[in-house]
PDB file of N, CA and C in Angstrom:
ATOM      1  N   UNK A   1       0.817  -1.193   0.000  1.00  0.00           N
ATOM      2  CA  UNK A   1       0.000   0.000   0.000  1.00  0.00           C
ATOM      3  C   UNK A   1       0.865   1.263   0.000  1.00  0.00           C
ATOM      4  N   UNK A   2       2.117   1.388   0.849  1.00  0.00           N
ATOM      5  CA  UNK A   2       3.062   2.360   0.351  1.00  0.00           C
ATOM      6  C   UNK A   2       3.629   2.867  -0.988  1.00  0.00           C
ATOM      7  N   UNK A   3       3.084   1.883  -2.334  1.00  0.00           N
ATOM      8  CA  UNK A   3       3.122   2.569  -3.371  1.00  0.00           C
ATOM      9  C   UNK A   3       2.175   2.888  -4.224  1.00  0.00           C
ATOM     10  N   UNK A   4       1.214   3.299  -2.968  1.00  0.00           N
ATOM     11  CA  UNK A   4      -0.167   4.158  -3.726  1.00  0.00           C
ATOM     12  C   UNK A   4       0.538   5.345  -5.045  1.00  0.00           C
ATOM     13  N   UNK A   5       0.469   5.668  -5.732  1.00  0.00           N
ATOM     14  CA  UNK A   5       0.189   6.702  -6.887  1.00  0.00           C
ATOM     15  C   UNK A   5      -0.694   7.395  -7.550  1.00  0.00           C
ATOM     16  N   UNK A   6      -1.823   7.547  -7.487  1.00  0.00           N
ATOM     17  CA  UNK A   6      -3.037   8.000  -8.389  1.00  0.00           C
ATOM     18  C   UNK A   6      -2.800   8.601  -9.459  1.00  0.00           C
ATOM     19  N   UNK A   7      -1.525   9.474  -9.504  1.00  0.00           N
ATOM     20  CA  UNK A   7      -0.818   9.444 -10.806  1.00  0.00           C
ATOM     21  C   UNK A   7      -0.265   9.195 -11.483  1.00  0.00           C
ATOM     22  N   UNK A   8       0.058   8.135 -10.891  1.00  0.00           N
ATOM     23  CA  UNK A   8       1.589   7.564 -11.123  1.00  0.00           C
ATOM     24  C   UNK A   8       0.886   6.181 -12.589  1.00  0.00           C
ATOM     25  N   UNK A   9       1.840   5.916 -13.450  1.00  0.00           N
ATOM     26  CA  UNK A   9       1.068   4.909 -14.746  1.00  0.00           C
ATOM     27  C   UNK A   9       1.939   4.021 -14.455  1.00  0.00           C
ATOM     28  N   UNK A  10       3.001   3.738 -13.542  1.00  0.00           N
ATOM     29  CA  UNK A  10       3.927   2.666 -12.956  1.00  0.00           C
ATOM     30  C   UNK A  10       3.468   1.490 -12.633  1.00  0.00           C
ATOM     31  N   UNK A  11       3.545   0.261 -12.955  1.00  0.00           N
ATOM     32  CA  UNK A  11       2.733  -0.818 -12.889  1.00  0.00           C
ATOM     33  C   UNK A  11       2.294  -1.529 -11.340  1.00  0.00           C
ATOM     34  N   UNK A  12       3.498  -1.025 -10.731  1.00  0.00           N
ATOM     35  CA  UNK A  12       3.864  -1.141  -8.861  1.00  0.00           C
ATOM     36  C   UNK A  12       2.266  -0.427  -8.080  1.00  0.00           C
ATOM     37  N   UNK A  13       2.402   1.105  -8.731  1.00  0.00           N
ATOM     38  CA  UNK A  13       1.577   1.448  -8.267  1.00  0.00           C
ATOM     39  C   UNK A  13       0.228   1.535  -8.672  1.00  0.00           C
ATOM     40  N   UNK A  14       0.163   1.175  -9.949  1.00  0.00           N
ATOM     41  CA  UNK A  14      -1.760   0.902 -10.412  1.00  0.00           C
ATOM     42  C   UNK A  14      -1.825  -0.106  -9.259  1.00  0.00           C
ATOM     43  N   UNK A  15      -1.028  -1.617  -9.073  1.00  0.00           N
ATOM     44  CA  UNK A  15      -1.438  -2.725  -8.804  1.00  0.00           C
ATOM     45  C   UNK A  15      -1.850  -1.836  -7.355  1.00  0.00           C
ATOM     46  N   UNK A  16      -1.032  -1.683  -6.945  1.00  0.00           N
ATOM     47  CA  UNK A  16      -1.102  -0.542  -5.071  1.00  0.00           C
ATOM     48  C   UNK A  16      -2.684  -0.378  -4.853  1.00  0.00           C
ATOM     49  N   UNK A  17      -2.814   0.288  -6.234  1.00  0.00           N
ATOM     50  CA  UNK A  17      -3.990   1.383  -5.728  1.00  0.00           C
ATOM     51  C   UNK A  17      -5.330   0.427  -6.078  1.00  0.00           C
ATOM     52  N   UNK A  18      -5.334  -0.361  -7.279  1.00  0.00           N
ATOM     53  CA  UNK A  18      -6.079  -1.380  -7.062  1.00  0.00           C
ATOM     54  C   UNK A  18      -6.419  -2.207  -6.172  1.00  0.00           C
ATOM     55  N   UNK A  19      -4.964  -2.807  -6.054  1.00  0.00           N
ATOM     56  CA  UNK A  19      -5.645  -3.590  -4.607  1.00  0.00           C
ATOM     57  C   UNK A  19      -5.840  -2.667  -3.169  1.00  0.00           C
ATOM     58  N   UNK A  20      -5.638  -1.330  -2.959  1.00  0.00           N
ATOM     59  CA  UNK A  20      -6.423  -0.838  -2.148  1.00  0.00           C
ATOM     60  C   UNK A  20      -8.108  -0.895  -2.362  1.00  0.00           C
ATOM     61  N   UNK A  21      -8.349  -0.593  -3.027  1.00  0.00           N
ATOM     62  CA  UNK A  21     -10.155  -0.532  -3.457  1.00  0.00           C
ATOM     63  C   UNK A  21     -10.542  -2.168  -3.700  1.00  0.00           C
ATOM     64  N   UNK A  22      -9.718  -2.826  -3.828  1.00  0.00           N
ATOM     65  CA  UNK A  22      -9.790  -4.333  -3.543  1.00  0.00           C
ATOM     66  C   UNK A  22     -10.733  -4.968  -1.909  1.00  0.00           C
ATOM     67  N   UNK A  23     -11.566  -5.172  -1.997  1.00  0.00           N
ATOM     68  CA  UNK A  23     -12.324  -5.116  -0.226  1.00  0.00           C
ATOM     69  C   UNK A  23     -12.304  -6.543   0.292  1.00  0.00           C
ATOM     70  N   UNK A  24     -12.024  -7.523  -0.536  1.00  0.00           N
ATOM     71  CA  UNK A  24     -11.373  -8.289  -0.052  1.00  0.00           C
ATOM     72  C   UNK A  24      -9.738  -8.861   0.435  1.00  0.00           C
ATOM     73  N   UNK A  25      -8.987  -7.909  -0.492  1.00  0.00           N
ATOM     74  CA  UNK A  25      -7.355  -8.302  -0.369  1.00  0.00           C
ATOM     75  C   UNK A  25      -6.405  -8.262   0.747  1.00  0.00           C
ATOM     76  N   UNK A  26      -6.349  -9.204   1.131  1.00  0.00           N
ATOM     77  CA  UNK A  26      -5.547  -9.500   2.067  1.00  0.00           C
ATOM     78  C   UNK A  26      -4.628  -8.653   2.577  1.00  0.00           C
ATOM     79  N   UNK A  27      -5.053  -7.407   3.136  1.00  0.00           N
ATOM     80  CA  UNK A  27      -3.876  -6.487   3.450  1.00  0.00           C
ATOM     81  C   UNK A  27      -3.080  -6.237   4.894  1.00  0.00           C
ATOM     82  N   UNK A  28      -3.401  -7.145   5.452  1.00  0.00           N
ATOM     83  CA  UNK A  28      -2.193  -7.608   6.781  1.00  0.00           C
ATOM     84  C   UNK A  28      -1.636  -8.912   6.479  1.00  0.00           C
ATOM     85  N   UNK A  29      -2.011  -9.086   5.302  1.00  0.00           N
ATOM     86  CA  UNK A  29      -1.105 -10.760   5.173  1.00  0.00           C
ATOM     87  C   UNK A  29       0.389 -10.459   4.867  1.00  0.00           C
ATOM     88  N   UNK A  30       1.341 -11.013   5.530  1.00  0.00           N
ATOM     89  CA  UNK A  30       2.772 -10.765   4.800  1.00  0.00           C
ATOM     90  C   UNK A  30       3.250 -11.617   4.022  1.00  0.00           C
ATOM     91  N   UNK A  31       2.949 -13.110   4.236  1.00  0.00           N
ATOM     92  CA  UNK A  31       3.459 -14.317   3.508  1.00  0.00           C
ATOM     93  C   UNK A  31       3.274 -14.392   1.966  1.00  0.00           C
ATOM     94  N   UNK A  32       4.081 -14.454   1.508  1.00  0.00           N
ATOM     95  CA  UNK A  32       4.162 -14.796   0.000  1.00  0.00           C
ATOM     96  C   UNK A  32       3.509 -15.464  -0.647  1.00  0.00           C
ATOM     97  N   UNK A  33       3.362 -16.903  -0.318  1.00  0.00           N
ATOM     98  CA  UNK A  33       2.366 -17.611  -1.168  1.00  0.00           C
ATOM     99  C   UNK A  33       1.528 -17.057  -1.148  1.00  0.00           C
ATOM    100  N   UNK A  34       0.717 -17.255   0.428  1.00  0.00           N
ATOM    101  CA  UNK A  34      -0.446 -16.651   0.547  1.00  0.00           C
ATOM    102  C   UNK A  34      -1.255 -15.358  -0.082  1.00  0.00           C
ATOM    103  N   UNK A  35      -0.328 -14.432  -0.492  1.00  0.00           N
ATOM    104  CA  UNK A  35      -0.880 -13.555  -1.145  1.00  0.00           C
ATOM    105  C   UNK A  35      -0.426 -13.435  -2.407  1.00  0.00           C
ATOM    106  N   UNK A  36       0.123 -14.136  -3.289  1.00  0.00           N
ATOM    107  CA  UNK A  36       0.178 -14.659  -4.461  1.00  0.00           C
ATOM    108  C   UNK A  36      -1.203 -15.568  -5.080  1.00  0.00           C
ATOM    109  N   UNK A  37      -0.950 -16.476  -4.051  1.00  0.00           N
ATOM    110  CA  UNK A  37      -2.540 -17.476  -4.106  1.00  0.00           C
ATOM    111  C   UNK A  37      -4.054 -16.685  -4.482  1.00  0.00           C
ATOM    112  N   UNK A  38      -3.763 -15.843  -3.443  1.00  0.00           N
ATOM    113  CA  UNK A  38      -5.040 -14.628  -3.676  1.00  0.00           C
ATOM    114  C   UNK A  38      -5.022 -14.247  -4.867  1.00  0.00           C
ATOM    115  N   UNK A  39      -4.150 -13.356  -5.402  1.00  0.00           N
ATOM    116  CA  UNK A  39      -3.888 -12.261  -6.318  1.00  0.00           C
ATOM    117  C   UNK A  39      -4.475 -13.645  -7.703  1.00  0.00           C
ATOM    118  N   UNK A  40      -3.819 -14.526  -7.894  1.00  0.00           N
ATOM    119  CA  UNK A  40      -4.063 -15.778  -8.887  1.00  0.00           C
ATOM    120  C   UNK A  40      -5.222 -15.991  -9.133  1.00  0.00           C
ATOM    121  N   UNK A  41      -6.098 -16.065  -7.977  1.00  0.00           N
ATOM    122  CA  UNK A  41      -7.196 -16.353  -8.141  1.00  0.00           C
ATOM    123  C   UNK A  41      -7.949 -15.254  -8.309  1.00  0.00           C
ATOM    124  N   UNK A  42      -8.246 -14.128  -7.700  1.00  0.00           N
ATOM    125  CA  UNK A  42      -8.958 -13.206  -7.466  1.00  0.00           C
ATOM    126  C   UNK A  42      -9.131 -11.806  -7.714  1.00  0.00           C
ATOM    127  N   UNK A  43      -7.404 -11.565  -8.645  1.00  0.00           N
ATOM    128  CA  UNK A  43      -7.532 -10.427  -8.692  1.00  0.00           C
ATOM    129  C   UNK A  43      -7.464 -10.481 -10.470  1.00  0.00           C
ATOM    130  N   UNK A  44      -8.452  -9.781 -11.102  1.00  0.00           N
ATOM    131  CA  UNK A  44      -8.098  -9.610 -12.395  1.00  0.00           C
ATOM    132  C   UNK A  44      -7.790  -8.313 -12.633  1.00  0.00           C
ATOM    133  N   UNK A  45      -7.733  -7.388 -11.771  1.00  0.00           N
ATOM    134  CA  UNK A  45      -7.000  -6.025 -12.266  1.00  0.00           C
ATOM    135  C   UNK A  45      -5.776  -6.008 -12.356  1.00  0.00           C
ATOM    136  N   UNK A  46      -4.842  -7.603 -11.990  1.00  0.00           N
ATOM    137  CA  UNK A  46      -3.404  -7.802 -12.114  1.00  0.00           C
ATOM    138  C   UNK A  46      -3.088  -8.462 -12.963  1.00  0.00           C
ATOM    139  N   UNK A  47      -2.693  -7.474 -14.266  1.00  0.00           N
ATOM    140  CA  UNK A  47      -2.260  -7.979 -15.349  1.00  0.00           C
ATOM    141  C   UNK A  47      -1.273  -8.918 -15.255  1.00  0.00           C
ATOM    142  N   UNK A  48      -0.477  -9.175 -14.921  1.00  0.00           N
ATOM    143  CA  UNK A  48       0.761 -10.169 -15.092  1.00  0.00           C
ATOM    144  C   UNK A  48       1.503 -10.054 -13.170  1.00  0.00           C
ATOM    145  N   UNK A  49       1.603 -11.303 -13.279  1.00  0.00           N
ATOM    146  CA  UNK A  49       2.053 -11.707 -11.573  1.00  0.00           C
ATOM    147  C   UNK A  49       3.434 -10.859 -11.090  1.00  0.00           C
ATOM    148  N   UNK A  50       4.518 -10.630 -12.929  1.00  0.00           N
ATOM    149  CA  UNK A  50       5.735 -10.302 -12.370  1.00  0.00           C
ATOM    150  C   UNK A  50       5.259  -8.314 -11.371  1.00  0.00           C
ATOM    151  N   UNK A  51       4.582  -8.233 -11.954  1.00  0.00           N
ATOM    152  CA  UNK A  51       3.890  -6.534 -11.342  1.00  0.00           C
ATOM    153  C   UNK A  51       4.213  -7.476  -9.613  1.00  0.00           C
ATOM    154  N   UNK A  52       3.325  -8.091  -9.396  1.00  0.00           N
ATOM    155  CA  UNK A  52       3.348  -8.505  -7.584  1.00  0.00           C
ATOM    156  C   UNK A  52       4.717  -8.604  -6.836  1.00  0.00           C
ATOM    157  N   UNK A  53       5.592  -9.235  -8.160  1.00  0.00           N
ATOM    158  CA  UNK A  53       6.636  -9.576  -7.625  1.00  0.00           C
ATOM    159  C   UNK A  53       7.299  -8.727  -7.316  1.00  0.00           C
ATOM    160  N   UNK A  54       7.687  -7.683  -8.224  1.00  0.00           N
ATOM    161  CA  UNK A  54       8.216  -6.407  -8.172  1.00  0.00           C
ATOM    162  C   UNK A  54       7.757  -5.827  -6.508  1.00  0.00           C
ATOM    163  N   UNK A  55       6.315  -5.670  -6.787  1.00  0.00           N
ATOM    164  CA  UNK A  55       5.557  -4.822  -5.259  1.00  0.00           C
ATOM    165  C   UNK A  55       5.982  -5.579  -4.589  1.00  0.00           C
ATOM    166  N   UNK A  56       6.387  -7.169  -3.932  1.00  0.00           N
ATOM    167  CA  UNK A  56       6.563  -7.583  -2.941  1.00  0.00           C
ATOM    168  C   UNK A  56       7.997  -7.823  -2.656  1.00  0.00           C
ATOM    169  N   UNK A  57       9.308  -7.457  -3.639  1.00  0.00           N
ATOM    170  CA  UNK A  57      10.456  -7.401  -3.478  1.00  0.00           C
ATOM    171  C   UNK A  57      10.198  -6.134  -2.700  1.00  0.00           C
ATOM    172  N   UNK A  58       9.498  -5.166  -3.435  1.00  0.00           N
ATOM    173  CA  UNK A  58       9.979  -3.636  -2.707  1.00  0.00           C
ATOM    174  C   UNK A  58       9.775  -3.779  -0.657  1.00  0.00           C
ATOM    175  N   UNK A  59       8.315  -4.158  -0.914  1.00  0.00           N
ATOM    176  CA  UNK A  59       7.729  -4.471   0.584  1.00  0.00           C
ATOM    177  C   UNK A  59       9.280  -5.065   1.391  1.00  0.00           C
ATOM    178  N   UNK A  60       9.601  -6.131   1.355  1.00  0.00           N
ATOM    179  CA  UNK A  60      10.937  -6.462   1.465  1.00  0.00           C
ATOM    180  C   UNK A  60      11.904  -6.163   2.030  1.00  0.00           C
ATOM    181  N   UNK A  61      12.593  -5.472   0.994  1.00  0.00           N
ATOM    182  CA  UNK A  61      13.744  -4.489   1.018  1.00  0.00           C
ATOM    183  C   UNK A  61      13.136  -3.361   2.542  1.00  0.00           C
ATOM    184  N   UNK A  62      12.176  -2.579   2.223  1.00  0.00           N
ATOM    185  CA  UNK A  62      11.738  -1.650   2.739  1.00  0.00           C
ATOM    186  C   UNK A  62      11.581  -2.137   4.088  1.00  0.00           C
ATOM    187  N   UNK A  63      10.790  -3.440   4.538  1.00  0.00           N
ATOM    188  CA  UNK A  63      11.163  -4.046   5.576  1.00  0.00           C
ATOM    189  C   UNK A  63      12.165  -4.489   6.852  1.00  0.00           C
ATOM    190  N   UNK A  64      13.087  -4.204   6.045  1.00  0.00           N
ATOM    191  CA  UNK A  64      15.052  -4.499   6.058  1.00  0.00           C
ATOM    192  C   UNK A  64      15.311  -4.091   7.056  1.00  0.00           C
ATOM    193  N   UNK A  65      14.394  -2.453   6.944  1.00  0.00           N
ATOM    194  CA  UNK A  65      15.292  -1.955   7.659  1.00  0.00           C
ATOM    195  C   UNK A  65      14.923  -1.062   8.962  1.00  0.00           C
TER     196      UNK A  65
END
C-alpha cells in the first residue's frame, strides 16, 4: 500500500492502488504464497504476476530496515 500513486502509470503502483479498493485483499497478510494465491485467483485487475513480484520485493527491502 506504500506505493499508492493515483498518478503515477507505474505498474507497482496501479497494482497498489487497485488492490487498495480491492475489499477483499488481504492487506495484513505478509506471507508470499499466501498472497500470491489470492492475487491468482482473485484479482483480475493484475495484469501479469511479475507486477506482484516487483511490489513484494519492494515491501521487502523496505522491511530491512
Amino acid at each position: 500500500m506504500t506505493q499508492i500513486d493515483p498518478d503515477s502509470t507505474d505498474p507497482v503502483a496501479v497494482f497498489a492502488g487497485n488492490a487498495q479498493h480491492d475489499q477483499t485483499f488481504p492487506k495484513q497478510e505478509q506471507n508470499y504464497e499466501k498472497l500470491s494465491d489470492y492475487l491468482e485467483l482473485n484479482a483480475s485487475y493484475l495484469p501479469a504476476m511479475s507486477i506482484f513480484d516487483e511490489a513484494y520485493e519492494k515491501y521487502r527491502e523496505k522491511m530491512q530496515y
